[in-house]
PDB file of N, CA and C in Angstrom:
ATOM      1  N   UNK A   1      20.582  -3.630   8.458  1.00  0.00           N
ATOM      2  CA  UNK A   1      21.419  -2.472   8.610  1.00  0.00           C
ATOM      3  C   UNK A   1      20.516  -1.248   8.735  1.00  0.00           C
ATOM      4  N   UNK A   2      20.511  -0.484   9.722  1.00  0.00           N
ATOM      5  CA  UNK A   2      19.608   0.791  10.062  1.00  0.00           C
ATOM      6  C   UNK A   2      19.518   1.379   9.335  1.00  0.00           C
ATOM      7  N   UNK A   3      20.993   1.920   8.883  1.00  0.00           N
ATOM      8  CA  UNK A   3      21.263   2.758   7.562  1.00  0.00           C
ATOM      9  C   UNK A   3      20.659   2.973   6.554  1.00  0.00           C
ATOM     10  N   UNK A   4      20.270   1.819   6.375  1.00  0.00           N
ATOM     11  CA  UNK A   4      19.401   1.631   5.140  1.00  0.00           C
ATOM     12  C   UNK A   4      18.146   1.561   4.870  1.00  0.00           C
ATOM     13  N   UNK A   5      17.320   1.915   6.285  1.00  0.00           N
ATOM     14  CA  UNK A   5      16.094   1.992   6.229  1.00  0.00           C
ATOM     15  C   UNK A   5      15.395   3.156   6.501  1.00  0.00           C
ATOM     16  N   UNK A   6      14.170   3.454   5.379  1.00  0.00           N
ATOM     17  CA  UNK A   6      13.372   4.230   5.321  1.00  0.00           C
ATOM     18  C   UNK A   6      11.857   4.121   5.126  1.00  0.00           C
ATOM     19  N   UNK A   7      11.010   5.169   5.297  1.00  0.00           N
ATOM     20  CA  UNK A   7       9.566   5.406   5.536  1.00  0.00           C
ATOM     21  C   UNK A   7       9.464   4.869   3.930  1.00  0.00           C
ATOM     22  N   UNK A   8       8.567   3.815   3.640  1.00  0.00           N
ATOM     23  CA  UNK A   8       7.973   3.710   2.048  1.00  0.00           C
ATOM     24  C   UNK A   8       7.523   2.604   2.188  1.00  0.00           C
ATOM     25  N   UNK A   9       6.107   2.378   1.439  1.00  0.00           N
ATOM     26  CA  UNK A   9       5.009   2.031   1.360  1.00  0.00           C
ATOM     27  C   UNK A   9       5.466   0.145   1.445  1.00  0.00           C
ATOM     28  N   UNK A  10       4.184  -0.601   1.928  1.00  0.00           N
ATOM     29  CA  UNK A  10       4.623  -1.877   1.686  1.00  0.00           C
ATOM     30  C   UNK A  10       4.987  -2.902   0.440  1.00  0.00           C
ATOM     31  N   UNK A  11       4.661  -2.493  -0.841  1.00  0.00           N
ATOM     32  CA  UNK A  11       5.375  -2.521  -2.239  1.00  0.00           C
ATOM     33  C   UNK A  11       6.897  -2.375  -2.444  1.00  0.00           C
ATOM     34  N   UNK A  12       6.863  -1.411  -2.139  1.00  0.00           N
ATOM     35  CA  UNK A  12       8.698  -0.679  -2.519  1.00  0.00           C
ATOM     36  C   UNK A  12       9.506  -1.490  -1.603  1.00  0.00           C
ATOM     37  N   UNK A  13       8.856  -1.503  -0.649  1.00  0.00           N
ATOM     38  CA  UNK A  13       9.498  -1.717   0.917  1.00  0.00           C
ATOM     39  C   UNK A  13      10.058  -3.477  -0.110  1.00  0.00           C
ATOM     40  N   UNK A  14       9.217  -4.640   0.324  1.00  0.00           N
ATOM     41  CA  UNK A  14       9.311  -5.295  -0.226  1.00  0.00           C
ATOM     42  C   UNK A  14       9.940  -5.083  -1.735  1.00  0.00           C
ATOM     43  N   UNK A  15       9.845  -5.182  -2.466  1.00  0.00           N
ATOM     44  CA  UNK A  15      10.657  -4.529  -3.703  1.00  0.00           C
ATOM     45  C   UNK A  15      12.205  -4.653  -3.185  1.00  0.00           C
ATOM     46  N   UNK A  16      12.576  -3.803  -2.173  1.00  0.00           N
ATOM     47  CA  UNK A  16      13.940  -3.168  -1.904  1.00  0.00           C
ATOM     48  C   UNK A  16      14.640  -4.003  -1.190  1.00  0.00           C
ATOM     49  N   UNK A  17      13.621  -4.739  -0.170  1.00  0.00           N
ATOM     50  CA  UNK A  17      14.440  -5.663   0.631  1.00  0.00           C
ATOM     51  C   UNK A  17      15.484  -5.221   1.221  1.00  0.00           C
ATOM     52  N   UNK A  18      16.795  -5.523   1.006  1.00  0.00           N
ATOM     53  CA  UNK A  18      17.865  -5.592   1.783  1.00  0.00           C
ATOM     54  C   UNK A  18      18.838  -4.987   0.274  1.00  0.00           C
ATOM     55  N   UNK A  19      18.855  -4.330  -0.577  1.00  0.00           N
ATOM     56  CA  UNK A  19      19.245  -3.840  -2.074  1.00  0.00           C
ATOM     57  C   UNK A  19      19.500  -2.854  -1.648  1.00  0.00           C
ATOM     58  N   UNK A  20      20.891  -2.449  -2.472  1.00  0.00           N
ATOM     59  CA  UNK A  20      21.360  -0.960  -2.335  1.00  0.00           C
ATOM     60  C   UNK A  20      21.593  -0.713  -3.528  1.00  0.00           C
ATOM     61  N   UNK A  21      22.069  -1.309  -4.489  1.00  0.00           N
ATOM     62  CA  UNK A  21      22.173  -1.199  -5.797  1.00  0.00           C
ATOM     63  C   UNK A  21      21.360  -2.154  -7.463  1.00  0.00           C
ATOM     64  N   UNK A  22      21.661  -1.688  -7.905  1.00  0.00           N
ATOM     65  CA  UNK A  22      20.738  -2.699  -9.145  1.00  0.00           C
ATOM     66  C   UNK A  22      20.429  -2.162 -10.334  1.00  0.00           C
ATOM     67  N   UNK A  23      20.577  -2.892 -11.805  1.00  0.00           N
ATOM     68  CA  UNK A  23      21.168  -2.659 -13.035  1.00  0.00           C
ATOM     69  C   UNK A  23      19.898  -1.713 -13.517  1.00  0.00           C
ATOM     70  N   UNK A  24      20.744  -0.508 -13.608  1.00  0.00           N
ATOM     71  CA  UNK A  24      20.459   0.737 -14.694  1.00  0.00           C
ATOM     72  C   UNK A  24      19.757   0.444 -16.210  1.00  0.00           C
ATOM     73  N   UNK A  25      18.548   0.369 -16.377  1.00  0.00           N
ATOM     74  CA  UNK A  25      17.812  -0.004 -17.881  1.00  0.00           C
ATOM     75  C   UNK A  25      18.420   0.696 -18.572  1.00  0.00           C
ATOM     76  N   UNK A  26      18.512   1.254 -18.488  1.00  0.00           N
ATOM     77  CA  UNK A  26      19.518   2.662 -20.151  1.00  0.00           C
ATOM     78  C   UNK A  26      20.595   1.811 -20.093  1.00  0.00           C
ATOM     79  N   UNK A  27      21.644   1.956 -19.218  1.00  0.00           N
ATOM     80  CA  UNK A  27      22.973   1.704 -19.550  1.00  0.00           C
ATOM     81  C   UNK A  27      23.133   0.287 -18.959  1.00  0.00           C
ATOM     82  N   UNK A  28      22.532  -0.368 -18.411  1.00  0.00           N
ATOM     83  CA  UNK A  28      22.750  -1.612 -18.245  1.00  0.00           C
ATOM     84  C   UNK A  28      23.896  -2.003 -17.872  1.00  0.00           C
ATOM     85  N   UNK A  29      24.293  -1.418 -16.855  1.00  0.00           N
ATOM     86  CA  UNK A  29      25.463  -1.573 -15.798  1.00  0.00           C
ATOM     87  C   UNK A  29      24.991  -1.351 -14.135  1.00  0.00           C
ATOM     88  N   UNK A  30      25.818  -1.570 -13.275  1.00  0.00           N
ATOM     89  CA  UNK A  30      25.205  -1.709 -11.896  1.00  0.00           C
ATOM     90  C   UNK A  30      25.456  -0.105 -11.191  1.00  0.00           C
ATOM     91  N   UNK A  31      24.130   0.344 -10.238  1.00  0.00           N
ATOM     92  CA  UNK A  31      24.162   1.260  -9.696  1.00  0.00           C
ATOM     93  C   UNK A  31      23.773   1.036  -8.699  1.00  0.00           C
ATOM     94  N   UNK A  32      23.706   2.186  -7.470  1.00  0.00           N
ATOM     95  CA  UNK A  32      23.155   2.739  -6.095  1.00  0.00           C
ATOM     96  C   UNK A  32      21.287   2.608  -6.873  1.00  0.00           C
ATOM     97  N   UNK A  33      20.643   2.598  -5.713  1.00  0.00           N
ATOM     98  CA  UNK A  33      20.309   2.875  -5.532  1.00  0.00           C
ATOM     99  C   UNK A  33      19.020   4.490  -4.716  1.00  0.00           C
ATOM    100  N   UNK A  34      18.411   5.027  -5.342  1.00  0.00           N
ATOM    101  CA  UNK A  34      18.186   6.219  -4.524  1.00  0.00           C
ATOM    102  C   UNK A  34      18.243   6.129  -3.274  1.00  0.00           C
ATOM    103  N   UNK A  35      18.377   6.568  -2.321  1.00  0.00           N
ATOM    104  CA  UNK A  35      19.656   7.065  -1.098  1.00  0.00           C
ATOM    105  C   UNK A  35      18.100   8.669  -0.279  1.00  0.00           C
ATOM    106  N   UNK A  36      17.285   8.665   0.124  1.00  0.00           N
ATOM    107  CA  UNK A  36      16.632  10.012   0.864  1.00  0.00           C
ATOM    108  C   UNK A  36      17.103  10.737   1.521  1.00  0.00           C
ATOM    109  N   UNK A  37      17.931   9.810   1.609  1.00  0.00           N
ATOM    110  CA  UNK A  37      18.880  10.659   3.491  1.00  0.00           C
ATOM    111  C   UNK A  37      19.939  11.807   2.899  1.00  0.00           C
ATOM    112  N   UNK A  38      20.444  11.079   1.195  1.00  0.00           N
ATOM    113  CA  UNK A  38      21.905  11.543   0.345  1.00  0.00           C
ATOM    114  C   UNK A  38      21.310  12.315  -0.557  1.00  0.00           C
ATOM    115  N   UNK A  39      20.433  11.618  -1.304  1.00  0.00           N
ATOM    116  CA  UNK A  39      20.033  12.076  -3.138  1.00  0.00           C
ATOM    117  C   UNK A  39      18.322  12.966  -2.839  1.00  0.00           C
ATOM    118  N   UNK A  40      18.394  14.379  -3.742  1.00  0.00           N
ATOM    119  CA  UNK A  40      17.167  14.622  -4.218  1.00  0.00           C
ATOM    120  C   UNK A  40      16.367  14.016  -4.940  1.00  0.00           C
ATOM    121  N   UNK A  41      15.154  14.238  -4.244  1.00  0.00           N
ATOM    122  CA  UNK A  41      13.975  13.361  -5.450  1.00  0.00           C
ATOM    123  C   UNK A  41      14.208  13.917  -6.404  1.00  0.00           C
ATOM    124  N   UNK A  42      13.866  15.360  -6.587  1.00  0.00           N
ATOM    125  CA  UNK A  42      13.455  16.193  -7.576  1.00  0.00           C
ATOM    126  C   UNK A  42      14.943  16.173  -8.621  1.00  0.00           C
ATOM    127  N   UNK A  43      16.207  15.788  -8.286  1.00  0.00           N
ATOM    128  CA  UNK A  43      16.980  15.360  -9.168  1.00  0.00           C
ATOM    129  C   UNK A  43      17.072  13.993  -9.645  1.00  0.00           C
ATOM    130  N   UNK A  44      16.679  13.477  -9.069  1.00  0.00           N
ATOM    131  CA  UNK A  44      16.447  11.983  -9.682  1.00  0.00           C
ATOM    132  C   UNK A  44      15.337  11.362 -10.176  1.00  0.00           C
ATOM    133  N   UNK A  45      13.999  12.003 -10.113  1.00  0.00           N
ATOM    134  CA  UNK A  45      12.917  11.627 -10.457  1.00  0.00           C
ATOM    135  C   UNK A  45      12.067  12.868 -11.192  1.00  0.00           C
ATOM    136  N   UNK A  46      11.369  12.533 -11.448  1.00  0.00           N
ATOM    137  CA  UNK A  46      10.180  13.302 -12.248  1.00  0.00           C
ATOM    138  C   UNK A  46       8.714  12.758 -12.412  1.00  0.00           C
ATOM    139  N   UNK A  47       7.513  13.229 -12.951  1.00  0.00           N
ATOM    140  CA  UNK A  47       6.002  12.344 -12.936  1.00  0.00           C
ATOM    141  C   UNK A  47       5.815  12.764 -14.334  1.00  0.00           C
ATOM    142  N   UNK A  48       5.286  11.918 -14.963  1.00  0.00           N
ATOM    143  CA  UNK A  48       4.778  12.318 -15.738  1.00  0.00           C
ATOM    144  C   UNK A  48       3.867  13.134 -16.377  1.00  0.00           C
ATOM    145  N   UNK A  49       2.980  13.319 -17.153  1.00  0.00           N
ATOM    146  CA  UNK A  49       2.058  14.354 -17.538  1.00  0.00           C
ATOM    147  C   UNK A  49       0.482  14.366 -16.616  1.00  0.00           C
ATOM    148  N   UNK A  50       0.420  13.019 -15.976  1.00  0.00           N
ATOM    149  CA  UNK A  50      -0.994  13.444 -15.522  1.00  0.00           C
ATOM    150  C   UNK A  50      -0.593  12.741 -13.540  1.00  0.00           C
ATOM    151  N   UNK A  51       1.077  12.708 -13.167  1.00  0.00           N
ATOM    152  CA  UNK A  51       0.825  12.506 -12.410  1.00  0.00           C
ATOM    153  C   UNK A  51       1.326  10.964 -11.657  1.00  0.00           C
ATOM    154  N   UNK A  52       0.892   9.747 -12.931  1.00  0.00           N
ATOM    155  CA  UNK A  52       0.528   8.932 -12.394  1.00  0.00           C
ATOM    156  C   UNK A  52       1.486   8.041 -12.407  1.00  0.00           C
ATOM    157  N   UNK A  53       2.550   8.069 -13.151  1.00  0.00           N
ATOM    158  CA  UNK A  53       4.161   7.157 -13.006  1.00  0.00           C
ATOM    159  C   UNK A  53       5.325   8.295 -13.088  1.00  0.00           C
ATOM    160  N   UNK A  54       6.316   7.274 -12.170  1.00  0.00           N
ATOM    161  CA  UNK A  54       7.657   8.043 -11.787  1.00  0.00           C
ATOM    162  C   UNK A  54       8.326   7.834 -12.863  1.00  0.00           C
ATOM    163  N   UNK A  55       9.271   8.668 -13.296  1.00  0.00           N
ATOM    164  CA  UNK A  55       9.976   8.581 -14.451  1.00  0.00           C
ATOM    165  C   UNK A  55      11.829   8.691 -13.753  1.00  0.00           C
ATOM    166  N   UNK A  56      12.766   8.181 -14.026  1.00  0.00           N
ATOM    167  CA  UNK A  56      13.822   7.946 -13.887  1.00  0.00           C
ATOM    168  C   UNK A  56      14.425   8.899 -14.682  1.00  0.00           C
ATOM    169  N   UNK A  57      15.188  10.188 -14.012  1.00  0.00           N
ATOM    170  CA  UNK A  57      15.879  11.064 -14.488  1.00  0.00           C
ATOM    171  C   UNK A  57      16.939  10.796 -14.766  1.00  0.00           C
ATOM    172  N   UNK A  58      17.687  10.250 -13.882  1.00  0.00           N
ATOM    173  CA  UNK A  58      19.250   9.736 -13.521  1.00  0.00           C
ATOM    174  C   UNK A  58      19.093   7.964 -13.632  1.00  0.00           C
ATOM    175  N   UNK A  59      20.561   7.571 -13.977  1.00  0.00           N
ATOM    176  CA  UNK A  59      20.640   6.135 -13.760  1.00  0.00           C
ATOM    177  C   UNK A  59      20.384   5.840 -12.068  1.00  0.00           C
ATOM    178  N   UNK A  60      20.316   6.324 -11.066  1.00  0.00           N
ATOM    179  CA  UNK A  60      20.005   5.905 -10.005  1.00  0.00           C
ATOM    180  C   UNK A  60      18.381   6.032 -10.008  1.00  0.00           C
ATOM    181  N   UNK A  61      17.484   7.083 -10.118  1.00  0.00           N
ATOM    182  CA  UNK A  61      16.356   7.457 -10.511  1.00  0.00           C
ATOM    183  C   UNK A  61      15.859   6.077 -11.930  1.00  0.00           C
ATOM    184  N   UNK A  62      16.190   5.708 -12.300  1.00  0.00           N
ATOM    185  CA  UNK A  62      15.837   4.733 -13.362  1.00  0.00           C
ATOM    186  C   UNK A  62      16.112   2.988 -12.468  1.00  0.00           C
ATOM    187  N   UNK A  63      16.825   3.122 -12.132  1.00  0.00           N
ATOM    188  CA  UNK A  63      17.061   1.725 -11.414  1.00  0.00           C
ATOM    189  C   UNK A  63      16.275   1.934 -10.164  1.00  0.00           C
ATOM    190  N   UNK A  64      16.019   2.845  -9.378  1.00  0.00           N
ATOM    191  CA  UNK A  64      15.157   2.717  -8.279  1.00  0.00           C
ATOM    192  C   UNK A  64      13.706   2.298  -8.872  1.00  0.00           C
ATOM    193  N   UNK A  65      13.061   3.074 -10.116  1.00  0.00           N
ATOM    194  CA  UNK A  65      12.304   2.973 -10.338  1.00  0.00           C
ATOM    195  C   UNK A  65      11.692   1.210 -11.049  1.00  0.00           C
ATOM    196  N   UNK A  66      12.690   0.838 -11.662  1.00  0.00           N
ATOM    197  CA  UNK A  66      12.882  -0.578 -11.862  1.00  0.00           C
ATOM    198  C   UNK A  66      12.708  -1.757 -10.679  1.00  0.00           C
ATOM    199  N   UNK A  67      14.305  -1.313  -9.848  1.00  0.00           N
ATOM    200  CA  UNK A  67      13.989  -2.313  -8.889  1.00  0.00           C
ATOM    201  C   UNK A  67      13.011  -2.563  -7.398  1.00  0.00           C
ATOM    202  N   UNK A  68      12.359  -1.216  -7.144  1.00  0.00           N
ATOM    203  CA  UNK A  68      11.331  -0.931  -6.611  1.00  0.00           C
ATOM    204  C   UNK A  68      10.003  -1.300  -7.106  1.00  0.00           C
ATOM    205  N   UNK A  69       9.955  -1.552  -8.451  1.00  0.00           N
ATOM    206  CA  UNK A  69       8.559  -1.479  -9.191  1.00  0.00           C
ATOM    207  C   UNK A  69       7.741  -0.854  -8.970  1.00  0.00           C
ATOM    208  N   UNK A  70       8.091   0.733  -9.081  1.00  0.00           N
ATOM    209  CA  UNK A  70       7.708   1.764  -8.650  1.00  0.00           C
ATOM    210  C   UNK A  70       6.359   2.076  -9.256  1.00  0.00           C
ATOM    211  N   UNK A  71       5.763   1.894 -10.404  1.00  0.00           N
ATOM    212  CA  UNK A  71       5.128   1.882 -11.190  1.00  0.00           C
ATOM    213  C   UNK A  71       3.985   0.691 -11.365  1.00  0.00           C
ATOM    214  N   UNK A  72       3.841   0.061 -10.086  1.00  0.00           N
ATOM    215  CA  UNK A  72       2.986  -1.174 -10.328  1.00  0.00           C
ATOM    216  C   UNK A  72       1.575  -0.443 -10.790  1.00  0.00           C
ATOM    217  N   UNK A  73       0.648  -1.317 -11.429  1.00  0.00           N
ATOM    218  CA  UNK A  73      -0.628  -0.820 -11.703  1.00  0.00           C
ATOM    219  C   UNK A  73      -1.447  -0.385 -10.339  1.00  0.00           C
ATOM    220  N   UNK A  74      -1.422  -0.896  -9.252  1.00  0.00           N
ATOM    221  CA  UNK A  74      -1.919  -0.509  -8.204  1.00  0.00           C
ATOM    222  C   UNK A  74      -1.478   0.480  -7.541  1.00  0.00           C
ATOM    223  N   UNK A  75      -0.695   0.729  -7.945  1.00  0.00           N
ATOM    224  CA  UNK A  75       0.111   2.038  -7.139  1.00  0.00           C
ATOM    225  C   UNK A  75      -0.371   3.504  -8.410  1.00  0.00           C
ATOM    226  N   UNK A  76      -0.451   2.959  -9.687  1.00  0.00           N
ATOM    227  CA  UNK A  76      -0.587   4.014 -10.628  1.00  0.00           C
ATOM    228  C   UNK A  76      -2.218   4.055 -10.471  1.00  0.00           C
ATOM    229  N   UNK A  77      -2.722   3.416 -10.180  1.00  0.00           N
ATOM    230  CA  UNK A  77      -4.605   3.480 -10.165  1.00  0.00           C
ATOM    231  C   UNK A  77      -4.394   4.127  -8.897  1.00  0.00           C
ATOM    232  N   UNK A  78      -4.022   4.491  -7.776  1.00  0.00           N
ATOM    233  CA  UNK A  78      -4.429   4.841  -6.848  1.00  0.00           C
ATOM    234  C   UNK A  78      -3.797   6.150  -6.864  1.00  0.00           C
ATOM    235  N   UNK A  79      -2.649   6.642  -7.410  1.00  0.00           N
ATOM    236  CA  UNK A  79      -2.220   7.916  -7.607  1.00  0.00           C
ATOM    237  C   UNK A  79      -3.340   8.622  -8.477  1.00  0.00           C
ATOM    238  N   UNK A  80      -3.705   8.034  -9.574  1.00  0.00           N
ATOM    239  CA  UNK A  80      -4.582   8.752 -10.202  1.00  0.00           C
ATOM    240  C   UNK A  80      -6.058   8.713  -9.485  1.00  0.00           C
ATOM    241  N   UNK A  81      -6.487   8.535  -8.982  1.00  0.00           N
ATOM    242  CA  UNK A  81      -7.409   8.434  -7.884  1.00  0.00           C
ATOM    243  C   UNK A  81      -7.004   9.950  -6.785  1.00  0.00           C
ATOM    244  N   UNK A  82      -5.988   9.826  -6.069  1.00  0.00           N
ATOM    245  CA  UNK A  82      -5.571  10.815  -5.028  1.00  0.00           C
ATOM    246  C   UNK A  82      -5.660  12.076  -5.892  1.00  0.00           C
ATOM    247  N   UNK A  83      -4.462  12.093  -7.274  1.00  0.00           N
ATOM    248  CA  UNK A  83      -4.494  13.007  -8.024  1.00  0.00           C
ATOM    249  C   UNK A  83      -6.220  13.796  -8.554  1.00  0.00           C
ATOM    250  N   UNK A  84      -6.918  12.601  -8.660  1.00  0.00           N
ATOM    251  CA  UNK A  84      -8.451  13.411  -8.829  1.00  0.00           C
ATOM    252  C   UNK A  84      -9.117  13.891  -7.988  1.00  0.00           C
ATOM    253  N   UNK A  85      -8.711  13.798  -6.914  1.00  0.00           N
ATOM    254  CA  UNK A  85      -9.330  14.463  -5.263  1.00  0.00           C
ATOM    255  C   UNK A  85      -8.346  15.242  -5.138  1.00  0.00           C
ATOM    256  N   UNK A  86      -7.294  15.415  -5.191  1.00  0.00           N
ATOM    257  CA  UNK A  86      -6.751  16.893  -5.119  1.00  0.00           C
ATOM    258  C   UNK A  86      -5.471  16.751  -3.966  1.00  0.00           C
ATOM    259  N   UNK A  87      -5.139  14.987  -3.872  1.00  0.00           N
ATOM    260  CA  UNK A  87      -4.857  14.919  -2.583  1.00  0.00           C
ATOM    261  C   UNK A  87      -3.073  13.960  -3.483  1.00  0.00           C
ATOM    262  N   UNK A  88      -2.820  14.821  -4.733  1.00  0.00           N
ATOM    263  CA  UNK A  88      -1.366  14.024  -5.030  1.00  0.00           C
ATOM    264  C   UNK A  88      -0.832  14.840  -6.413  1.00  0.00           C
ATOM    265  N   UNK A  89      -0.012  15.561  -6.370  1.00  0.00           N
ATOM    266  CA  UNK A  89       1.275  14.658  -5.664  1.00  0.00           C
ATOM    267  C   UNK A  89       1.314  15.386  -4.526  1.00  0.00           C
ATOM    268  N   UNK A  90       2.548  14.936  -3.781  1.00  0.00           N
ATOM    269  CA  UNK A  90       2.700  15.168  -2.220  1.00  0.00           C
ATOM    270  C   UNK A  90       3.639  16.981  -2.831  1.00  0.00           C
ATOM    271  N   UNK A  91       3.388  17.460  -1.852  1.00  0.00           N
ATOM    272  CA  UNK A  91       3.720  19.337  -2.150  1.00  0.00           C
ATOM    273  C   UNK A  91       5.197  19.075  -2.005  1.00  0.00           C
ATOM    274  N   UNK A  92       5.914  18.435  -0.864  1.00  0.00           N
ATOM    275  CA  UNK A  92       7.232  18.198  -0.307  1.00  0.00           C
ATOM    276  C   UNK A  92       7.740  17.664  -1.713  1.00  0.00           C
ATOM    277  N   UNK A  93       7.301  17.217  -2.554  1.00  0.00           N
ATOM    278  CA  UNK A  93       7.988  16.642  -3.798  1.00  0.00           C
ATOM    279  C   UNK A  93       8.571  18.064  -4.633  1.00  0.00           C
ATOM    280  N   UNK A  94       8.548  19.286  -4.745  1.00  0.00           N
ATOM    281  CA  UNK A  94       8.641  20.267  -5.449  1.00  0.00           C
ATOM    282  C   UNK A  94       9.329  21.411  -4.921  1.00  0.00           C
TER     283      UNK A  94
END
């Protein structure tokens, strides 16, 4: 479905597959998925203190971050890497 596809890395991508929704860790009931085209990042997500993991603001923001495995170690070693060259987070995030 076209609709449903967007620019993101080969992790997430995989991760997301063909998923539009998927169970909320806090409340442990079923949600959407984050949506780029619909939903703000900056309302649904946040970074933490140095940068290097996404934090789930919203139950959609928490389940993306889950069922994406947004947070793999390779993805957090390499943010903190970009982040020490001066080259993360992305400016469009703010």
């Amino acid at each position: 479905m076209l609709s449903n596809l967007a620019l993101a890395c080969q992790g997430c991508n995989n991760h997301k597959y063909n998923k539009l929704c998927g169970q909320d860790p806090v409340g442990d009931y079923e949600t959407l998925l984050f949506n780029p085209r619909q939903n703000s990042w900056v309302e649904h997500f946040a970074w933490n203190h140095d940068f290097t993991i996404i934090l789930g603001r919203t139950a959609i923001g928490r389940t993306t971050v889950e069922e994406l495995n947004m947070n793999r170690t390779g993805v957090v070693n390499l943010r903190r890497l970009l982040f020490e060259s001066g080259e993360h987070p992305p400016v469009s995030e703010f």
